[in-house]
Structures are given as structure tokens and as C-alpha cells.
C-alpha atoms as a PDB file:
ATOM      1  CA  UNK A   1      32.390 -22.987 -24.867  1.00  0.00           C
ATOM      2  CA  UNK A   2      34.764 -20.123 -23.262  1.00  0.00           C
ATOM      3  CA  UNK A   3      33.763 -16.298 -23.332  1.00  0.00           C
ATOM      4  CA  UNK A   4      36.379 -14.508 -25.450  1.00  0.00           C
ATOM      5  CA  UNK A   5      38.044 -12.205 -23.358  1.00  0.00           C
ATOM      6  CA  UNK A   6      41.044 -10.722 -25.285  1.00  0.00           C
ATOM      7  CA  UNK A   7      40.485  -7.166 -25.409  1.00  0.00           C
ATOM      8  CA  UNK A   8      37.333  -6.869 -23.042  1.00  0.00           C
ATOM      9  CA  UNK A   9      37.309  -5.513 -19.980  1.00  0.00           C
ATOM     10  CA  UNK A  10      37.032  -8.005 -16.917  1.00  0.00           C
ATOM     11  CA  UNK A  11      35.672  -6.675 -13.625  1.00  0.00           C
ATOM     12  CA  UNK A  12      35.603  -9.013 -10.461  1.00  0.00           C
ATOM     13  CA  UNK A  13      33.064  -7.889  -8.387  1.00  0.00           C
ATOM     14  CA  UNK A  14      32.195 -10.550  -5.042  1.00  0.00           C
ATOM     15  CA  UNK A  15      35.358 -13.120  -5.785  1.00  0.00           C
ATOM     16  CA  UNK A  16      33.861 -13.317  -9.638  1.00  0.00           C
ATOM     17  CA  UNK A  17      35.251 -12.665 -12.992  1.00  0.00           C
ATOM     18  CA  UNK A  18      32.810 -10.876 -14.892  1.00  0.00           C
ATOM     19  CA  UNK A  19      33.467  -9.738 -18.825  1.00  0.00           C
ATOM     20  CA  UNK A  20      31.805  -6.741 -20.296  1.00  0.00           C
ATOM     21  CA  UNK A  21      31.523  -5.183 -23.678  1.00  0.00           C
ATOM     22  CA  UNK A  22      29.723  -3.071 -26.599  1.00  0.00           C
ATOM     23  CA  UNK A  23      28.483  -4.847 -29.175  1.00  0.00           C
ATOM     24  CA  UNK A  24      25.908  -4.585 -32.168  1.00  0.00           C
ATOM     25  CA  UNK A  25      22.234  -6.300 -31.917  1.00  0.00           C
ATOM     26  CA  UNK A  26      22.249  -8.714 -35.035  1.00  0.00           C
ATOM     27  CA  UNK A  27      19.103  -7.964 -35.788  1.00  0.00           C
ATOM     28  CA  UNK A  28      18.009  -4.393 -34.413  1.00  0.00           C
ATOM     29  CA  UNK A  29      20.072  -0.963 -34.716  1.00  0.00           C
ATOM     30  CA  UNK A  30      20.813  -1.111 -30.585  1.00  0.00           C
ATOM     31  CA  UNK A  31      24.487  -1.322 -29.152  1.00  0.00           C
ATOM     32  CA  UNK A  32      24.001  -3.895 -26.893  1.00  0.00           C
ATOM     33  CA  UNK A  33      26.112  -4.252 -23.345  1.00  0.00           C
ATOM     34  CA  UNK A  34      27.091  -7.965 -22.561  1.00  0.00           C
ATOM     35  CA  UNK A  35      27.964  -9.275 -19.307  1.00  0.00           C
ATOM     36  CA  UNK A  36      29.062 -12.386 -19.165  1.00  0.00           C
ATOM     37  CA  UNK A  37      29.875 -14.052 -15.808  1.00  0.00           C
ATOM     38  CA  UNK A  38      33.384 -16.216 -16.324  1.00  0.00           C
ATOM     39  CA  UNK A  39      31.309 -19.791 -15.542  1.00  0.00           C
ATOM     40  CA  UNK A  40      28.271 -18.213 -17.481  1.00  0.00           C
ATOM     41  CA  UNK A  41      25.713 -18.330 -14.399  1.00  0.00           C
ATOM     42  CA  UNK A  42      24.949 -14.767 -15.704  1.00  0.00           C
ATOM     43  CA  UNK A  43      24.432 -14.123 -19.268  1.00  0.00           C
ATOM     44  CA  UNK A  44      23.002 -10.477 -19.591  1.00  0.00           C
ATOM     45  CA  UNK A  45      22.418  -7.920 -22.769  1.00  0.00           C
ATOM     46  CA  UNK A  46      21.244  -4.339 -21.585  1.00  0.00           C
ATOM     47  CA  UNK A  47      20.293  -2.350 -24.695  1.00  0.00           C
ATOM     48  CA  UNK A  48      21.979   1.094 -24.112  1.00  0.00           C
ATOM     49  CA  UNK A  49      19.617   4.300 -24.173  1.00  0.00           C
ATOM     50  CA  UNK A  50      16.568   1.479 -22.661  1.00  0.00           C
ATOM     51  CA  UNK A  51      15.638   0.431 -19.293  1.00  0.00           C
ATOM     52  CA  UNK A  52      15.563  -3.199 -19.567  1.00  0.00           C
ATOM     53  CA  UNK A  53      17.395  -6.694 -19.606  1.00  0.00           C
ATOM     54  CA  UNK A  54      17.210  -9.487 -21.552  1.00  0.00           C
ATOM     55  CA  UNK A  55      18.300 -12.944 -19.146  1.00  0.00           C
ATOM     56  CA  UNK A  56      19.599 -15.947 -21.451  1.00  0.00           C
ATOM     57  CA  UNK A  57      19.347 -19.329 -18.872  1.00  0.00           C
ATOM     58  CA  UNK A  58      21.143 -17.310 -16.002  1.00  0.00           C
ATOM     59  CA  UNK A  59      20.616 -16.785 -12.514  1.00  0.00           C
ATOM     60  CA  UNK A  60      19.257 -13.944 -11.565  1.00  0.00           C
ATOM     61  CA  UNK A  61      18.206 -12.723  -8.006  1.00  0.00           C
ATOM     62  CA  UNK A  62      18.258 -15.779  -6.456  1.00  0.00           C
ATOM     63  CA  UNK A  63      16.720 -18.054  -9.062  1.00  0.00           C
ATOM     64  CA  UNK A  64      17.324 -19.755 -12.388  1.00  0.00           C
ATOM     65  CA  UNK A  65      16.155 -17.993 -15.444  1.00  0.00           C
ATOM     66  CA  UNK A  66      15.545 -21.000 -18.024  1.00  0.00           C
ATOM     67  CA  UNK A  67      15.008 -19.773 -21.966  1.00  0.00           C
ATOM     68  CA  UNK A  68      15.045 -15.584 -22.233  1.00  0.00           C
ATOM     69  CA  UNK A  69      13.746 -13.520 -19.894  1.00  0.00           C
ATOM     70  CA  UNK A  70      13.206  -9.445 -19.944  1.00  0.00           C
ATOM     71  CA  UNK A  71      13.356  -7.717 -16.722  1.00  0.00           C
ATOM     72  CA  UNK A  72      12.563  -3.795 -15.985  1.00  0.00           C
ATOM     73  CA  UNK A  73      16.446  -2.481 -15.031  1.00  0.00           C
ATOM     74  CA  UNK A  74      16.366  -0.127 -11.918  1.00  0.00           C
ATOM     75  CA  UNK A  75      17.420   2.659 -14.308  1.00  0.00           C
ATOM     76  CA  UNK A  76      18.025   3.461 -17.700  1.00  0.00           C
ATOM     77  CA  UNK A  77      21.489   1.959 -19.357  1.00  0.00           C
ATOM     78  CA  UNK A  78      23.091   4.915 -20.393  1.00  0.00           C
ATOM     79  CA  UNK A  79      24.914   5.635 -23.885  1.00  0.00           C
ATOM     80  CA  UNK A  80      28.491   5.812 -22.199  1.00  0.00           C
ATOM     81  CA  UNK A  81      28.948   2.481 -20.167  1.00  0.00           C
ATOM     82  CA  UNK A  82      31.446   3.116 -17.000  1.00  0.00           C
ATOM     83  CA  UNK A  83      32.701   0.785 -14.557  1.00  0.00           C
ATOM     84  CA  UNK A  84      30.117   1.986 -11.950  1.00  0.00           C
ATOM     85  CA  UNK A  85      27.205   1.115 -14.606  1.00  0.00           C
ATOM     86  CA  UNK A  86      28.424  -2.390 -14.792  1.00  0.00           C
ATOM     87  CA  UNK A  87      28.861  -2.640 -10.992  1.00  0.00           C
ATOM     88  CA  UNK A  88      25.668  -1.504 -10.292  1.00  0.00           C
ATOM     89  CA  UNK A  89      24.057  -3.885 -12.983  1.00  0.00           C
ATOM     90  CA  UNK A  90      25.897  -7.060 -11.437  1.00  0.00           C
ATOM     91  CA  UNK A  91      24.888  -5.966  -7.959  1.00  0.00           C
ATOM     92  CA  UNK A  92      21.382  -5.710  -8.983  1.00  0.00           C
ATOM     93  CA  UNK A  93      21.376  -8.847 -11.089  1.00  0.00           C
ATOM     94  CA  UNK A  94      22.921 -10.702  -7.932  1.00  0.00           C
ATOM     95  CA  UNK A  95      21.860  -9.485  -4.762  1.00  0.00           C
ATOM     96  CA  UNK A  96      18.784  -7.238  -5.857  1.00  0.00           C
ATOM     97  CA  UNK A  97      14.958  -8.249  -4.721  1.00  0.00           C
ATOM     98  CA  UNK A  98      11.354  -7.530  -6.755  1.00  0.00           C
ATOM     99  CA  UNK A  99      12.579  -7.589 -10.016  1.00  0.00           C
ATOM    100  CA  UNK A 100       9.788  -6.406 -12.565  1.00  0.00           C
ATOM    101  CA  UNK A 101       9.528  -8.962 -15.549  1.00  0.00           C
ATOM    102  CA  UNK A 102       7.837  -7.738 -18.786  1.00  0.00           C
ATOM    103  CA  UNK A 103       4.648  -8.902 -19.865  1.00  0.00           C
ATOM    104  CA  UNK A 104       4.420 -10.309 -23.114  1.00  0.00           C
ATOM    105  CA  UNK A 105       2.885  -7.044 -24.809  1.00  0.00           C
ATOM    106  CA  UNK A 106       5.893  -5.196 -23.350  1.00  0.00           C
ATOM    107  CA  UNK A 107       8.702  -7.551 -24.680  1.00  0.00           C
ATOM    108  CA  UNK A 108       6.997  -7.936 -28.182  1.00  0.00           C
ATOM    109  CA  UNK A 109       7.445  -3.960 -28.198  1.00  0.00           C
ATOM    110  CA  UNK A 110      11.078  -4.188 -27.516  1.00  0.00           C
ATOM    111  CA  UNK A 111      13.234  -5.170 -30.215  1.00  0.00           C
ATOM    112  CA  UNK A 112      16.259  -6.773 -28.895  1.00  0.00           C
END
């Protein structure tokens, strides 16, 4: 299945298409940020105003995520998303090392 792209904004960052946007959680009040690698080796949500990620069968640092994952983001996702936010979250996702997953007590208390 094809990530709808009409409309969204599509930075390349390293030779690959990547396609970010807003959109509400369908079950919690968060906006949610989506990036969405163009072969979908990265799916990512980054609830704005938290400093986490939630990792749906990607590949992340190096390694396959299988199921969902939360990691601890190296910063807090701000409100207004620019393309330096997304950059930075791409570059981390990719190339970055140590990432901090959250124990179970810590994902049950987040509600995305």
C-alpha cells in the first residue's frame, strides 16, 4: 500500500524520499507528526509537545524494529514542526547511536 502524498510535504534527506505531516491521534487528544519513509523502512509518529517516538516495524539505528516500539527522542517535538525538526528526527532515527527505549511502566503512561 502507497503513502498518500498529495499535499504533504516530502523532504529527501541521504538520496531518500521522506513524507511528513500533522495529523490527529485516533484515540488520544495529541497532534501527531508522521514520517513516513517512501519504501516504508521508517514508519515514525512523534507526539508534538512530548519527548518520545513510537517505531511501527521500521528500522531504526541500525536494526529492525518488529511490532511498536517507544524510544526517548533526543529532545522534545515542539508544537510548530519546521523542516530542521524533521531533519534532525530522520538523522537521529538513521544514523543516531544509544537510543533509550521505554520501559513498559513508561509507555503504559503515554497515551499515543
Amino acid at each position: 500500500m502507497a503513502v498518500y502524498a498529495k499535499g504533504r510535504r516530502c523532504p529527501v534527506r541521504c538520496g531518500q524520499t521522506y513524507i511528513r505531516y500533522v495529523q490527529a491521534a485516533y484515540d488520544a487528544p495529541d497532534l501527531l507528526l508522521h514520517i513516513v519513509s517512501e519504501d516504508k523502512a521508517l514508519f515514525m509518529l512523534c507526539p508534538l509537545g512530548r519527548q518520545f517516538a513510537v517505531l511501527r516495524n521500521s528500522r531504526f539505528q541500525g536494526t529492525a524494529v518488529r511490532g511498536t516500539a517507544r524510544f526517548r527522542t533526543p529532545f522534545p517535538v515542539p508544537e510548530i514542526i519546521t523542516p530542521q525538526i524533521t531533519a534532525e528526527l530522520i538523522d537521529w532515527a538513521g544514523r543516531g547511536r544509544d537510543a533509550v527505549r521505554l520501559t513498559a511502566q513508561e509507555s503504559a503512561a503515554c497515551s499515543v
